[in-house]
Protein backbone atom coordinates (compact mmCIF):
# COMPACT_ATOMS: atom_id res chain seq x y z
CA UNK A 1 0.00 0.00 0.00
CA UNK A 2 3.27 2.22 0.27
CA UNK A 3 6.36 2.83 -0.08
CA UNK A 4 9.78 4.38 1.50
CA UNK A 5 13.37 5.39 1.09
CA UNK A 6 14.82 3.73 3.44
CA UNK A 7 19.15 3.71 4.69
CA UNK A 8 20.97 2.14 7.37
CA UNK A 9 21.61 5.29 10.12
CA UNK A 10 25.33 5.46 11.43
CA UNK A 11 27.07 7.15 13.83
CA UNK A 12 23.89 7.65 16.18
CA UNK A 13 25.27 7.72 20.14
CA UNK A 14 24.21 4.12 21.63
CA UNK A 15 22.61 4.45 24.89
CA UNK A 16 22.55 2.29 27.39
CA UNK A 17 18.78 0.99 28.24
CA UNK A 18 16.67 -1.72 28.15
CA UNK A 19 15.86 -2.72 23.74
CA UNK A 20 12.53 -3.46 25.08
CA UNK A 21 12.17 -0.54 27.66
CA UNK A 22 10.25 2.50 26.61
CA UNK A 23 12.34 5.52 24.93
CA UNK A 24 11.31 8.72 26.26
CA UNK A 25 11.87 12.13 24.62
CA UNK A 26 14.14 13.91 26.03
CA UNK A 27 16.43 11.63 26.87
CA UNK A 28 18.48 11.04 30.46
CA UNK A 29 21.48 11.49 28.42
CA UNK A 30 22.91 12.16 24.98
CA UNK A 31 21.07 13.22 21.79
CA UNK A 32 18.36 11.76 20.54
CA UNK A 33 19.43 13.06 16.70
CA UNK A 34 22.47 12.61 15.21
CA UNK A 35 23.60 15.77 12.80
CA UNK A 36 22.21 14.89 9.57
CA UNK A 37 19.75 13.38 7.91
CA UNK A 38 19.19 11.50 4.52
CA UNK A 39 16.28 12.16 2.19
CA UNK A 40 15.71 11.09 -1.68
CA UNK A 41 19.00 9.74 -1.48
CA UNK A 42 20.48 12.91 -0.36
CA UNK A 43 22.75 14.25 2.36
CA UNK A 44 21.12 16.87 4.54
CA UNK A 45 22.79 18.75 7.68
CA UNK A 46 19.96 19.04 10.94
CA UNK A 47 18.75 22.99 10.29
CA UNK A 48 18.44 22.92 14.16
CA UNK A 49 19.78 20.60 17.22
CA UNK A 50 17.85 18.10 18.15
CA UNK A 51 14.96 19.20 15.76
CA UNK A 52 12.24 17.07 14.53
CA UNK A 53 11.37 17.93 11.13
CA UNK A 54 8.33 16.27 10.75
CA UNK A 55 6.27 17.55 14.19
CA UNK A 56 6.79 18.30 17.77
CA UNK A 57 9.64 16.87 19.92
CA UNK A 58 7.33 15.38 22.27
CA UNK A 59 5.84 13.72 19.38
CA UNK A 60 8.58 11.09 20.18
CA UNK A 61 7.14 10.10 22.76
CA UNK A 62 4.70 7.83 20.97
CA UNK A 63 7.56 6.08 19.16
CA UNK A 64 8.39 4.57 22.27
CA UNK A 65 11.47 2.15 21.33
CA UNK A 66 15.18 3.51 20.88
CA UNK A 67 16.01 5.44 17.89
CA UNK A 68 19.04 2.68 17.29
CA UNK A 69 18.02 -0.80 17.43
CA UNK A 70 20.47 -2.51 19.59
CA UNK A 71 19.72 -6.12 20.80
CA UNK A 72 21.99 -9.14 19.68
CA UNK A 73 18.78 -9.56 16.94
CA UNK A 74 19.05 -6.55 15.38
CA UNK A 75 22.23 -4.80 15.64
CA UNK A 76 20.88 -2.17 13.38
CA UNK A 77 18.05 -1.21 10.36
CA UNK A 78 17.25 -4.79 8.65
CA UNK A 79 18.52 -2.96 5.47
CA UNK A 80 22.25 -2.61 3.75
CA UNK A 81 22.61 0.91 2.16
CA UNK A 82 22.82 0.92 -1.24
CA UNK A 83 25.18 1.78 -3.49
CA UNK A 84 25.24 5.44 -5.98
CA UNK A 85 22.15 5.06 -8.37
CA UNK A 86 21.24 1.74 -7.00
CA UNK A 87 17.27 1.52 -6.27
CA UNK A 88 16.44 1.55 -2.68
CA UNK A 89 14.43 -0.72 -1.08
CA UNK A 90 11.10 0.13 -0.67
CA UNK A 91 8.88 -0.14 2.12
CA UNK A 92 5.14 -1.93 1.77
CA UNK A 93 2.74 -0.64 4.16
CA UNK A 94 0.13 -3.58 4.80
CA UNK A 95 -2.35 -1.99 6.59
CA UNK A 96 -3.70 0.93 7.79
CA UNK A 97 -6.40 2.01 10.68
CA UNK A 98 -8.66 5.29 8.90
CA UNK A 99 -7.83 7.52 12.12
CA UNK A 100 -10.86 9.78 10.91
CA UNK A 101 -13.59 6.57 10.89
CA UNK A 102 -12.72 5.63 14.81
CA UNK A 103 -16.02 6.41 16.75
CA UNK A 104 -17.34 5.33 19.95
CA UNK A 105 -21.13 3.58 20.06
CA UNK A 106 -23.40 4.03 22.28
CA UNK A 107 -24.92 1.53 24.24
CA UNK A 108 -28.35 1.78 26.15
CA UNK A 109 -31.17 -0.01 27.43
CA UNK A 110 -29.95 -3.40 26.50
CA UNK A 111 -30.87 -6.31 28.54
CA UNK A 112 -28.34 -7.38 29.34
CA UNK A 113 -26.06 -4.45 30.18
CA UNK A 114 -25.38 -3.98 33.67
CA UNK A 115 -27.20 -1.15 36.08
CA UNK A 116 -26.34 1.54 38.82
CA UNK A 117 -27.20 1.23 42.36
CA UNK A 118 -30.09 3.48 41.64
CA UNK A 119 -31.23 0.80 39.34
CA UNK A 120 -30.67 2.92 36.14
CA UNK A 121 -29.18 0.68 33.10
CA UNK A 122 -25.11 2.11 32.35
CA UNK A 123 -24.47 3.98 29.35
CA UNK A 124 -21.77 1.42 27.64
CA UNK A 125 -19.60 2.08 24.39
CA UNK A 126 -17.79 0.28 21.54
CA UNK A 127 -15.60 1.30 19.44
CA UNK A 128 -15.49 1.19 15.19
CA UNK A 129 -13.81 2.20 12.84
CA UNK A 130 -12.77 1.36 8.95
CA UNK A 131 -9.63 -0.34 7.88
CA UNK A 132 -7.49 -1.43 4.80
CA UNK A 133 -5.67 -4.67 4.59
CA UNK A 134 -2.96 -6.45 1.95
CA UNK A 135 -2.67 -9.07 3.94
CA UNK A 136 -4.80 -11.13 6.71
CA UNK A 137 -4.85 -9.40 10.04
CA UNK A 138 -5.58 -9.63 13.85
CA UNK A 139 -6.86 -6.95 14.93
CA UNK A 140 -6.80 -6.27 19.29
CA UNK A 141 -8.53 -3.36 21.09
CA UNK A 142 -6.29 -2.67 24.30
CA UNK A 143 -7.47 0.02 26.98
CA UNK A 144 -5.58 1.70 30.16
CA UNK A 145 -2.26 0.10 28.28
CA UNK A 146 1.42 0.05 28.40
CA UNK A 147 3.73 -0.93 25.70
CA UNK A 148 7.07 -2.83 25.32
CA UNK A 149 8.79 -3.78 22.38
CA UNK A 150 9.64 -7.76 22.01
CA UNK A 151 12.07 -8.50 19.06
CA UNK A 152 10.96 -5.41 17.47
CA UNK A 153 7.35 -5.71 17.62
CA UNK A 154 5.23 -3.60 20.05
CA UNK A 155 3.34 -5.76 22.89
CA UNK A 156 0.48 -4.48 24.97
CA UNK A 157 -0.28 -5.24 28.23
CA UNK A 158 -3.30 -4.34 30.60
CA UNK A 159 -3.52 -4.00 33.97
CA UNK A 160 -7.25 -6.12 33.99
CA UNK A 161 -8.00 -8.85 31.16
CA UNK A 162 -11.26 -7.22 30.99
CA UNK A 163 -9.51 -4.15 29.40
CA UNK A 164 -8.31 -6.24 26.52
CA UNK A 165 -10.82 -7.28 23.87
CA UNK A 166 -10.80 -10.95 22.02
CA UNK A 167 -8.56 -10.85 18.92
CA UNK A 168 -10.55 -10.58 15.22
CA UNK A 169 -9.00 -11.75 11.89
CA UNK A 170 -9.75 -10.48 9.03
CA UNK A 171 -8.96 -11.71 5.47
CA UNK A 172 -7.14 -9.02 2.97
CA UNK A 173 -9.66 -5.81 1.42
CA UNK A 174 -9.78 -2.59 1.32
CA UNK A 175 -12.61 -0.57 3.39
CA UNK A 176 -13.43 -3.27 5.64
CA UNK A 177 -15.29 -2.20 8.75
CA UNK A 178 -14.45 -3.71 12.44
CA UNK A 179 -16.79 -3.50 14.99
CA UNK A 180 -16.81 -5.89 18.40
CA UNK A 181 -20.29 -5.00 20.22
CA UNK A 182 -19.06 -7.63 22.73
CA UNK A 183 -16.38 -5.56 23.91
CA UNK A 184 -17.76 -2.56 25.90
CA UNK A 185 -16.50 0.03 27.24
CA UNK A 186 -17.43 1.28 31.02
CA UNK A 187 -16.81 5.10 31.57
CA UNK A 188 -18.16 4.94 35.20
CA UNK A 189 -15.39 2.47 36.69
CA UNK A 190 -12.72 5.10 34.69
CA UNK A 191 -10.83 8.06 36.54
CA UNK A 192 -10.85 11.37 34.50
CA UNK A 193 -6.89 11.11 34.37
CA UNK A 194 -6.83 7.80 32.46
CA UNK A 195 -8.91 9.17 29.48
CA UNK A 196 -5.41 10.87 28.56
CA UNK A 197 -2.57 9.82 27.79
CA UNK A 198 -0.31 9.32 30.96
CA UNK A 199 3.69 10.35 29.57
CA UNK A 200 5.08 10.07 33.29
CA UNK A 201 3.48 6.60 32.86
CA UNK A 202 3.45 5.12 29.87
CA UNK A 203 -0.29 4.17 30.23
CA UNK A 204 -2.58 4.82 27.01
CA UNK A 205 -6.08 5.29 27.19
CA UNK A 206 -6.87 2.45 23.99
CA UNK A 207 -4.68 0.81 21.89
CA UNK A 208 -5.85 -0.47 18.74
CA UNK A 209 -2.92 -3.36 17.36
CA UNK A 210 -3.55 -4.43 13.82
CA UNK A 211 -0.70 -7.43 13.47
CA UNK A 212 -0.09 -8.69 10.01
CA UNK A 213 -1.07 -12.65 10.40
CA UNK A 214 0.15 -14.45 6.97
CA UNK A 215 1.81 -17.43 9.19
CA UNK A 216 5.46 -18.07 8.39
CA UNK A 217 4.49 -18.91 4.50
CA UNK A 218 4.55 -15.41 3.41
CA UNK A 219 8.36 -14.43 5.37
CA UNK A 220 8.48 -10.86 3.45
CA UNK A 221 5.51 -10.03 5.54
CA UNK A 222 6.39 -11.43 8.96
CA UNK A 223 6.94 -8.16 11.11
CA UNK A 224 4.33 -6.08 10.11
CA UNK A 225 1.46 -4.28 12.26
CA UNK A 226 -0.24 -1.12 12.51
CA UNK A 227 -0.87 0.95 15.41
CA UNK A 228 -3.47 3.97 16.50
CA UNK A 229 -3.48 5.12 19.67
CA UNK A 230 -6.26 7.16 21.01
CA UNK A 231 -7.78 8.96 23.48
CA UNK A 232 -11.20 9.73 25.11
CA UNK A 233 -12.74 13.36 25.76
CA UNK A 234 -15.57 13.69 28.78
CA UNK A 235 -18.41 15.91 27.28
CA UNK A 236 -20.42 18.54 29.53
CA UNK A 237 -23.62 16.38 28.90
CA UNK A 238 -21.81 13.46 30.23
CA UNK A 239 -21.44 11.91 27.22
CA UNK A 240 -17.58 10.06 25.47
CA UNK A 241 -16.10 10.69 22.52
CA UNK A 242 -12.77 9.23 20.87
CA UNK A 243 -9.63 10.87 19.42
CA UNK A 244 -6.92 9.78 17.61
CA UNK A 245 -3.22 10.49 18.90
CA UNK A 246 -0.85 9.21 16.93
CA UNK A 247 -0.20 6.30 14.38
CA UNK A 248 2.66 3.93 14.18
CA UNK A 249 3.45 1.63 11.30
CA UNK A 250 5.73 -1.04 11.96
CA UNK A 251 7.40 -2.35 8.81
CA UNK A 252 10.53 -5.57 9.39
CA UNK A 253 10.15 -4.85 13.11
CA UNK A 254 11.21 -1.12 12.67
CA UNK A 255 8.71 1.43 14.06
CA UNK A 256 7.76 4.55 12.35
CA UNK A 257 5.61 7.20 12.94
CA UNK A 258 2.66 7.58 11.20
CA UNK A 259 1.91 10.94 9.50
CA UNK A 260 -0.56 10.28 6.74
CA UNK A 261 -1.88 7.92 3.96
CA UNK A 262 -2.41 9.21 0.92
CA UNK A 263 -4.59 7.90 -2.43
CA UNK A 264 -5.92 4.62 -0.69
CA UNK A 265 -9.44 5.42 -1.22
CA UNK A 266 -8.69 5.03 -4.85
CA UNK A 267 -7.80 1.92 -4.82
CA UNK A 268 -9.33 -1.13 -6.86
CA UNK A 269 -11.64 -3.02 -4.42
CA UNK A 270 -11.23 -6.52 -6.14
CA UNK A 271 -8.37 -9.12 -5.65
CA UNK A 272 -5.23 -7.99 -7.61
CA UNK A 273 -2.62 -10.28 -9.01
CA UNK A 274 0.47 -9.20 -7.38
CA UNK A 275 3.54 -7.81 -9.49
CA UNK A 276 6.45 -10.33 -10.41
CA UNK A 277 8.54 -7.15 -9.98
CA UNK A 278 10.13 -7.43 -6.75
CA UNK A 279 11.22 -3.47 -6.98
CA UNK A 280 7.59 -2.48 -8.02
CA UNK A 281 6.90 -0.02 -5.45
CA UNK A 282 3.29 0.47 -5.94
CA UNK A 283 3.19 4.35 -6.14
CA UNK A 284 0.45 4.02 -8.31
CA UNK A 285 -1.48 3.00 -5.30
CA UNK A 286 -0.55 5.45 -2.42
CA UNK A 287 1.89 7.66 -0.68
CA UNK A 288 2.94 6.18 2.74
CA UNK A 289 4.43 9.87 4.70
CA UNK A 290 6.57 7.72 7.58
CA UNK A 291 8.97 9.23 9.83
């Protein structure tokens, strides 16, 4: 669904913490940017110290893992830089959450949903959203999580099995709609601070993992998953809404933020035969804006 330039980074300060532990912005100690920067194949110097070109600083924060990885798995990017006027290798993006469908539902007067000591039914909610898929996926809501990163890949945890919803698979297609009414949501046992994001402790109010699930028959795909994380807003009529933070794609167990998808909607809804070119890069498609 996308594609990337993407080069191996060198010379970046190695820090000494935990692969798995969470990377916070700034850090203890050192830089968290090294002094340039490639683009299009291109040299650039960093305009500004410790500058983020593509948002805030405290953007990083939703990264989460080390700039560099450093484990004895991956000693660096899974990718050797090319040579002068050799093609790059590109970067497939398998899947992607619509941040602008997620929505909460509303849930009221059902039988069986659960009542108040004054005997009133609770106002429950569910969340939905659309999605696009080039692959089979799982797809997990998480809520009140933290993440760690395992061999690359972000895990969830929560503090309650309740808080974590059953795991959905859905074949490949474009536009497909998710929606769990059998995982609700209960606003009454929540404290106002754990609708927000908690940066002191790593604690997000819902986590929505979509993990790339071909098996190990399809290798080029193993590593894959998509990740929005979100947010809830209390309304004056007592009412819950949902907002999107921030979107991480994670492509050969490398995280990247997620800035935009464009073109997708465009795409062909039927089955397509996929290209014998290896180097194809499927711009034709979309435009995957990672950083």
């Amino acid at each position: 669904m996308g594609s990337l330039l993407s080069r191996r980074i060198a010379g970046v300060e190695d820090i000494d913490i935990q692969a798995n532990s969470a990377y916070r912005y700034p850090p203890k100690s050192g830089n968290y940017f090294a002094s340039h920067f490639f683009m299009g194949g291109e040299k650039f110097d960093t305009p500004h110290p410790e500058g983020y070109l593509f948002g805030e600083n405290m953007d990083l924060n939703f990264l989460g893992n080390r700039p560099v990885q450093a484990s004895s798995y991956l000693l660096s990017f899974p990718y050797i830089t090319p040579a002068p006027h050799e093609p790059v290798k590109t970067l497939r993006s398998l899947v992607n959450i619509r941040k602008d469908s997620l929505r909460l539902v509303r849930y009221k007067d059902d039988v069986d949903s659960p009542t108040e000591e004054n005997g009133k039914q609770k106002v429950l909610y569910s969340l939905e959203f659309t999605f696009d898929a080039d692959a089979r996926v799982a797809i997990t809501i998480y809520c009140q999580a933290t993440e760690e990163f395992v061999g690359g890949m972000a895990v969830y945890s929560t503090k309650n099995p309740s808080l974590q919803s059953e795991t959905v698979h859905y074949k490949r297609g474009v536009s497909q709609q998710f929606s769990l009414p059998s995982f609700k949501i209960d606003f009454s046992e929540w404290k106002d601070d754990e609708l927000n994001f908690d940066l002191d402790r790593g604690v997000f109010p819902v986590v929505i993992r979509a993990v790339v699930d071909e098996g190990d028959v399809v290798v080029e795909v193993t590593g894959h998953a998509h990740v929005l994380l979100a947010a809830f807003e209390k309304h004056v009529d007592g009412s819950f809404s949902v907002k999107p933070l921030k979107q991480k794609q994670i492509v050969d167990r490398v995280s990247y933020l997620l800035q935009e998808i464009y073109g997708i909607e465009n795409k062909n809804n039927q089955e397509t035969k996929p290209s014998d070119d290896e180097n194809s890069d499927n711009s034709n498609e979309c435009v995957v804006c990672l950083s």
